[in-house]
PDB file of N, CA and C in Angstrom:
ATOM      1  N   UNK A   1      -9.950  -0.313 -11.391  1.00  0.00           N
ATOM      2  CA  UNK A   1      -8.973   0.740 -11.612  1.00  0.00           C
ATOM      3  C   UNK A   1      -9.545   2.055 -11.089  1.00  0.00           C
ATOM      4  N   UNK A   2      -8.758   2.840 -10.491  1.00  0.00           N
ATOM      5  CA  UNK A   2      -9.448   4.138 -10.139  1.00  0.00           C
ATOM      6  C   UNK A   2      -9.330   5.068 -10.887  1.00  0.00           C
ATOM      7  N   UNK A   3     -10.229   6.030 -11.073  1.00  0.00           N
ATOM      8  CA  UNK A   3      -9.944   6.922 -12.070  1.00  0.00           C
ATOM      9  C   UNK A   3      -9.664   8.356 -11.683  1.00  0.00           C
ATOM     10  N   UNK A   4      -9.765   8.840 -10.240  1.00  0.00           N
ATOM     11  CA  UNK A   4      -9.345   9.673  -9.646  1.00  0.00           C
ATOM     12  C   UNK A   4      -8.520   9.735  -8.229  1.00  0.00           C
ATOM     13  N   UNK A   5      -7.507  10.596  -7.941  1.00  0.00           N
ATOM     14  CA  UNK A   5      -7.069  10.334  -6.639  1.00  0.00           C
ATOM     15  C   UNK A   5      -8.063  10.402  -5.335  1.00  0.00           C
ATOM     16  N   UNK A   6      -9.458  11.013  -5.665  1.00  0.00           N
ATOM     17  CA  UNK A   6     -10.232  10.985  -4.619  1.00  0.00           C
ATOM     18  C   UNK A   6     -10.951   9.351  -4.359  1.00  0.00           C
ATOM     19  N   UNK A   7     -10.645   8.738  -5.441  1.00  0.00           N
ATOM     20  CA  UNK A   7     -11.536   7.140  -5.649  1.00  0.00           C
ATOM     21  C   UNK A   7     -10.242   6.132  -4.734  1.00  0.00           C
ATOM     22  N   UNK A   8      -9.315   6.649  -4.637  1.00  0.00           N
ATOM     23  CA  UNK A   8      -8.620   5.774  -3.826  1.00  0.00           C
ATOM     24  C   UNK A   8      -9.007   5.949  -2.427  1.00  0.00           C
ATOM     25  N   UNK A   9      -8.715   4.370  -1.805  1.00  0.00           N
ATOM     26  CA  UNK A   9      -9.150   4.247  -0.330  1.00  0.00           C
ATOM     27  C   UNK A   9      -8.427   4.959   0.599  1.00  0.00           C
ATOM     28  N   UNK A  10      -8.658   6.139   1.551  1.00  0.00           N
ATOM     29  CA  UNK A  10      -8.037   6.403   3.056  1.00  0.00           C
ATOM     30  C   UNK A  10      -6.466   5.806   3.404  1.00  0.00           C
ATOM     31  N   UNK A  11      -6.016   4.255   3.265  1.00  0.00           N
ATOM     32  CA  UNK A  11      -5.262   3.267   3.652  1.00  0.00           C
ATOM     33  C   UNK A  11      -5.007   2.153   3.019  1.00  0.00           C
ATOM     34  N   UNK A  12      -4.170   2.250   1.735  1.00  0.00           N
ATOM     35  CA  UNK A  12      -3.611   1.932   0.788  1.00  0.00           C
ATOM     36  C   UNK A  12      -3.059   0.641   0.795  1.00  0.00           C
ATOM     37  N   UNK A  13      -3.413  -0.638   0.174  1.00  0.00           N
ATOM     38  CA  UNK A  13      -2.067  -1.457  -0.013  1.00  0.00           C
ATOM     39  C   UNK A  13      -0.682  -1.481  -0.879  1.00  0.00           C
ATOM     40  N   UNK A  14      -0.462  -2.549  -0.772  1.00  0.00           N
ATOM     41  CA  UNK A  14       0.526  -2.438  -1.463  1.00  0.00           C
ATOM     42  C   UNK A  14       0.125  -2.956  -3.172  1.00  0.00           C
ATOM     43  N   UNK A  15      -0.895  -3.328  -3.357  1.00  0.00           N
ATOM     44  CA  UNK A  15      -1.593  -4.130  -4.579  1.00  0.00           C
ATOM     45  C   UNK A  15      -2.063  -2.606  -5.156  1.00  0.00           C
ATOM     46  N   UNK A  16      -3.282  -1.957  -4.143  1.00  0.00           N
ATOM     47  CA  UNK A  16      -3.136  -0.049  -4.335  1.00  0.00           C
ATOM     48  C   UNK A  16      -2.051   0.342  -5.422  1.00  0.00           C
ATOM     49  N   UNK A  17      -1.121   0.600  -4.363  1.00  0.00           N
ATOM     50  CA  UNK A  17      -0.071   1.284  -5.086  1.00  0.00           C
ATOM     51  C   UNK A  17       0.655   0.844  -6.583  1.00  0.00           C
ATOM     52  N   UNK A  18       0.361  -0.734  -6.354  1.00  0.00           N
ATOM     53  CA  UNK A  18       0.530  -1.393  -7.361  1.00  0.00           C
ATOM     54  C   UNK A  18      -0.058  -0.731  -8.882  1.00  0.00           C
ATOM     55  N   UNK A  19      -1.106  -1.018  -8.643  1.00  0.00           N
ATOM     56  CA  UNK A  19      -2.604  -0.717  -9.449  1.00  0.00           C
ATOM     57  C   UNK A  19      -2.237   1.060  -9.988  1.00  0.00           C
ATOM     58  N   UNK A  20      -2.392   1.910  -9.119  1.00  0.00           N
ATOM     59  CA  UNK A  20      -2.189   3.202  -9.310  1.00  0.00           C
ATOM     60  C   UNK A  20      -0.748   3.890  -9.936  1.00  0.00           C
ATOM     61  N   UNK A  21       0.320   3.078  -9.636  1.00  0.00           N
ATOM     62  CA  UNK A  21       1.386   3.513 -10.485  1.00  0.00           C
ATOM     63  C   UNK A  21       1.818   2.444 -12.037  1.00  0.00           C
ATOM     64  N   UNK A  22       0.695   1.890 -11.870  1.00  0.00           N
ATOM     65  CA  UNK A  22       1.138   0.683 -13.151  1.00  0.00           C
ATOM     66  C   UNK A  22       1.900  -0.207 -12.996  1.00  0.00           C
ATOM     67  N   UNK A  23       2.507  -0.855 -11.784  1.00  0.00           N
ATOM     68  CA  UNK A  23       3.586  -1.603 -11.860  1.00  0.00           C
ATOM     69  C   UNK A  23       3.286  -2.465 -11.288  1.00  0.00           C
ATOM     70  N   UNK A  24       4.399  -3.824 -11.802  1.00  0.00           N
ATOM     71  CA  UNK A  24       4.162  -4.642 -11.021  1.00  0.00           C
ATOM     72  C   UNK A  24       4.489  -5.127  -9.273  1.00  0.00           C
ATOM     73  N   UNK A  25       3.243  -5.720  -8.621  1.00  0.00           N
ATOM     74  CA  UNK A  25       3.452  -5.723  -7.479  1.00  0.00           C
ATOM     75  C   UNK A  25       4.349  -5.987  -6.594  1.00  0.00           C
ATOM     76  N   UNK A  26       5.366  -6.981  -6.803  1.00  0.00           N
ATOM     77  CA  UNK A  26       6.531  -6.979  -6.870  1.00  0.00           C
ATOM     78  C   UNK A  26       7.691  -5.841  -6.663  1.00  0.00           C
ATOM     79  N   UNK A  27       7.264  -5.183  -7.861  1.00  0.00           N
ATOM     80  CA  UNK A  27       8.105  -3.959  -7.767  1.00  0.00           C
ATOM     81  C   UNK A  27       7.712  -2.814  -6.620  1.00  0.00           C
ATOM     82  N   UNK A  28       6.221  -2.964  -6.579  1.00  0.00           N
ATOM     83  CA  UNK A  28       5.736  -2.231  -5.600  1.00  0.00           C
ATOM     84  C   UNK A  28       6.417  -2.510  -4.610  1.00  0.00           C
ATOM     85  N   UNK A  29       6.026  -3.624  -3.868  1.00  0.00           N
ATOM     86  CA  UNK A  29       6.857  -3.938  -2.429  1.00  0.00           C
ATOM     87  C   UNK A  29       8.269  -3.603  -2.502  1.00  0.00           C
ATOM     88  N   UNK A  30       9.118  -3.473  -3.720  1.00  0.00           N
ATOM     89  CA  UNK A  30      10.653  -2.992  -3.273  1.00  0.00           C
ATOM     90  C   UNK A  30      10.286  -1.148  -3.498  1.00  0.00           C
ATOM     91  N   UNK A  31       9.361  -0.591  -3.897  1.00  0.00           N
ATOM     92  CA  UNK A  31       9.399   0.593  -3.865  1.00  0.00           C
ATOM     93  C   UNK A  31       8.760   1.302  -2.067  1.00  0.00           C
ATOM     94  N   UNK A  32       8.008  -0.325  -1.742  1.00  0.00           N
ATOM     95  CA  UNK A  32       7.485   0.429  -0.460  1.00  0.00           C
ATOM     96  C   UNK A  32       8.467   0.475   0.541  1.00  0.00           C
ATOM     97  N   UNK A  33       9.807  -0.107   0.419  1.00  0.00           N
ATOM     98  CA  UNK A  33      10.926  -0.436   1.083  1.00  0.00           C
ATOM     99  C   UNK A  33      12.154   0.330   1.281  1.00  0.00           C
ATOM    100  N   UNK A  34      11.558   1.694  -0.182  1.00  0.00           N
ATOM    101  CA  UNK A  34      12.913   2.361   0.256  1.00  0.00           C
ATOM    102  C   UNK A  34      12.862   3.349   0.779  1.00  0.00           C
ATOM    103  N   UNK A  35      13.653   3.857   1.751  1.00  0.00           N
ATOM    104  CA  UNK A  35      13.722   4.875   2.719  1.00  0.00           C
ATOM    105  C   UNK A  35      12.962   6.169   1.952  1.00  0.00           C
ATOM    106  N   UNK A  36      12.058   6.332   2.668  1.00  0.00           N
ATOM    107  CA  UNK A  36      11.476   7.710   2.687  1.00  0.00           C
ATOM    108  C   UNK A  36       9.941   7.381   2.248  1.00  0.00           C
ATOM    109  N   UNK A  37       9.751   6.250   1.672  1.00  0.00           N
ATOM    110  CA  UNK A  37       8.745   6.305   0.953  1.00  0.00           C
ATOM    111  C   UNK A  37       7.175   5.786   2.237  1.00  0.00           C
ATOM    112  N   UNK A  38       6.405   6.424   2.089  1.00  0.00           N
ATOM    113  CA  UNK A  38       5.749   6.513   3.684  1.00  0.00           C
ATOM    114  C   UNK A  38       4.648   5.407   4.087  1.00  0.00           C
ATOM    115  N   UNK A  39       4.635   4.721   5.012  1.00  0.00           N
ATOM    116  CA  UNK A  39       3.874   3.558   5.135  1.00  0.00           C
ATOM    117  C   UNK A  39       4.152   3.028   6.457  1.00  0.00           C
ATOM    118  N   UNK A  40       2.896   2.512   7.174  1.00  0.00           N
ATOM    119  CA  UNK A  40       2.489   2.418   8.399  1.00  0.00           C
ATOM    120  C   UNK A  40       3.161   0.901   8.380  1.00  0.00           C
ATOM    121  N   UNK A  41       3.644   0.376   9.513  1.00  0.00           N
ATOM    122  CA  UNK A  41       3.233  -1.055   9.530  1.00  0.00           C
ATOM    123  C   UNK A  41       2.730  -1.992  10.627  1.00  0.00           C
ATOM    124  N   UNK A  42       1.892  -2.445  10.337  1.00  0.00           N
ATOM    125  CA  UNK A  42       0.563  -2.975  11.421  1.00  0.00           C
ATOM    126  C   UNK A  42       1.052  -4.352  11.651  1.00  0.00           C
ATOM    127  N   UNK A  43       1.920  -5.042  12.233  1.00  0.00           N
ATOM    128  CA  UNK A  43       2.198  -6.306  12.272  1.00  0.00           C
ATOM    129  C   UNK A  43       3.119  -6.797  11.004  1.00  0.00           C
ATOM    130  N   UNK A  44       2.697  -7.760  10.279  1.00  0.00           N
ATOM    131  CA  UNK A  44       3.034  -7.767   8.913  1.00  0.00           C
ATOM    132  C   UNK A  44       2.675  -6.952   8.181  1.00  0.00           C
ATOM    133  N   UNK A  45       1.299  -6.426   8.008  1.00  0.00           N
ATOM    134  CA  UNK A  45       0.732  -5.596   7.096  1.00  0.00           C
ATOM    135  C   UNK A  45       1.350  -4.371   7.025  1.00  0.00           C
ATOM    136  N   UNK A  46       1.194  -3.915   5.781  1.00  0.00           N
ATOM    137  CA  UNK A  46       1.628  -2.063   5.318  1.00  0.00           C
ATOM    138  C   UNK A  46       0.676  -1.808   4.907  1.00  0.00           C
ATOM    139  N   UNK A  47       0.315  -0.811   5.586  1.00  0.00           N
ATOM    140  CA  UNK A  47      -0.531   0.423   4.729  1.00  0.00           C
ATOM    141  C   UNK A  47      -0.154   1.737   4.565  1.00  0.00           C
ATOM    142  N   UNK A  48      -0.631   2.179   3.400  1.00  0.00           N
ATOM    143  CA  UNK A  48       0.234   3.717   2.876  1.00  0.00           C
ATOM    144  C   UNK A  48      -0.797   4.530   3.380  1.00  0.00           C
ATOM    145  N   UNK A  49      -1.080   5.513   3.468  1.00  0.00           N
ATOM    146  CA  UNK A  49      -1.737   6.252   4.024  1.00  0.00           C
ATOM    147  C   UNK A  49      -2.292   7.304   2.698  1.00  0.00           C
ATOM    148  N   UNK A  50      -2.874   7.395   2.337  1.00  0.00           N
ATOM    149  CA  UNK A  50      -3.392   8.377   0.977  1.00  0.00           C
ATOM    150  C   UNK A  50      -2.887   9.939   0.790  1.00  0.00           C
ATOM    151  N   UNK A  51      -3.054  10.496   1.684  1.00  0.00           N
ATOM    152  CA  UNK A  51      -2.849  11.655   1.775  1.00  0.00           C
ATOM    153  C   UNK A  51      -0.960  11.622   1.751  1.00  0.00           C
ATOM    154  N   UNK A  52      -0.306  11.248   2.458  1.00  0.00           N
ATOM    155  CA  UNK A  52       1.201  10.588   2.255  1.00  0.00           C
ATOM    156  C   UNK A  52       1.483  10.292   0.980  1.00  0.00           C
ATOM    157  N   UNK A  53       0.923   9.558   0.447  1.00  0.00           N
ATOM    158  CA  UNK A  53       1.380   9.214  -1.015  1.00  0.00           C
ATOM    159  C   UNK A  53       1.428   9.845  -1.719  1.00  0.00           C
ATOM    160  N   UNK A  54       0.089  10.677  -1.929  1.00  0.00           N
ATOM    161  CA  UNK A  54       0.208  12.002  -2.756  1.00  0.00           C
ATOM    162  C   UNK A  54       1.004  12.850  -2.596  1.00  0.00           C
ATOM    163  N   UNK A  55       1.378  13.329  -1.333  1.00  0.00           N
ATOM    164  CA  UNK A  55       2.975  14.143  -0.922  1.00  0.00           C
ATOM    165  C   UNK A  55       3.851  13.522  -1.546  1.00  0.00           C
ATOM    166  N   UNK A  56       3.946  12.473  -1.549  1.00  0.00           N
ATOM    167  CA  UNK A  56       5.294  11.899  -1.678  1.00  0.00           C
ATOM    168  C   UNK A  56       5.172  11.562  -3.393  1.00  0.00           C
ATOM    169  N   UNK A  57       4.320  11.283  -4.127  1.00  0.00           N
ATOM    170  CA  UNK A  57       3.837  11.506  -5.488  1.00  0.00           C
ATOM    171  C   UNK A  57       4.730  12.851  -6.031  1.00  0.00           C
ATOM    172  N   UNK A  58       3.628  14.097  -5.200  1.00  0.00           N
ATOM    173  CA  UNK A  58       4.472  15.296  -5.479  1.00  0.00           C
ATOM    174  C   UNK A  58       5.563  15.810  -5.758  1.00  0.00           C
ATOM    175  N   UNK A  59       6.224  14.956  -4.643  1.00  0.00           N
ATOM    176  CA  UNK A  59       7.768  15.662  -4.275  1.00  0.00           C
ATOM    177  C   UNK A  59       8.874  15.264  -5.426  1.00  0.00           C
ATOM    178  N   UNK A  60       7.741  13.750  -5.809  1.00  0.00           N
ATOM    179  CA  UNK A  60       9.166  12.704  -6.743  1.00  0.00           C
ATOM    180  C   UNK A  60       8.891  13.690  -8.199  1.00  0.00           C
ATOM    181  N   UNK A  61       7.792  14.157  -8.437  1.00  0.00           N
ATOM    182  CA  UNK A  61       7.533  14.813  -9.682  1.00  0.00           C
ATOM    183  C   UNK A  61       8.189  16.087  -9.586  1.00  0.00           C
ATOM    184  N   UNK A  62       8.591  16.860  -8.909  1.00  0.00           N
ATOM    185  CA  UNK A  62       9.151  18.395  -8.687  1.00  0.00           C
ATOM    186  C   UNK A  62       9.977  18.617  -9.011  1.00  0.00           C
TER     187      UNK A  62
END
């Protein structure tokens, strides 16, 4: 578990995001799916990008 936003990795999965918002992974992948929400995709793979997330963290809290 991480205990700070600096302890998270550079390039995020989706298990990441999982882990860091409490939810299940599952749910993660339909949250990484909806428009706006920011993430690279490398073939099959997604990765969130850290610095992105936290923006986008931000914005949903404002």
């Amino acid at each position: 578990m991480y205990k700070s936003y600096d302890d998270l990795p550079l390039m995020m999965s989706v298990q990441d995001i999982a882990e860091v918002l409490g939810i299940s992974k599952s749910s993660a992948y339909v949250l990484v799916k909806e428009k706006g929400f920011p993430k690279i995709k490398i073939g099959a793979r997604v990765v969130i990008p850290r610095d992105k997330f936290l923006e986008w963290i931000d914005k949903k809290t404002a």
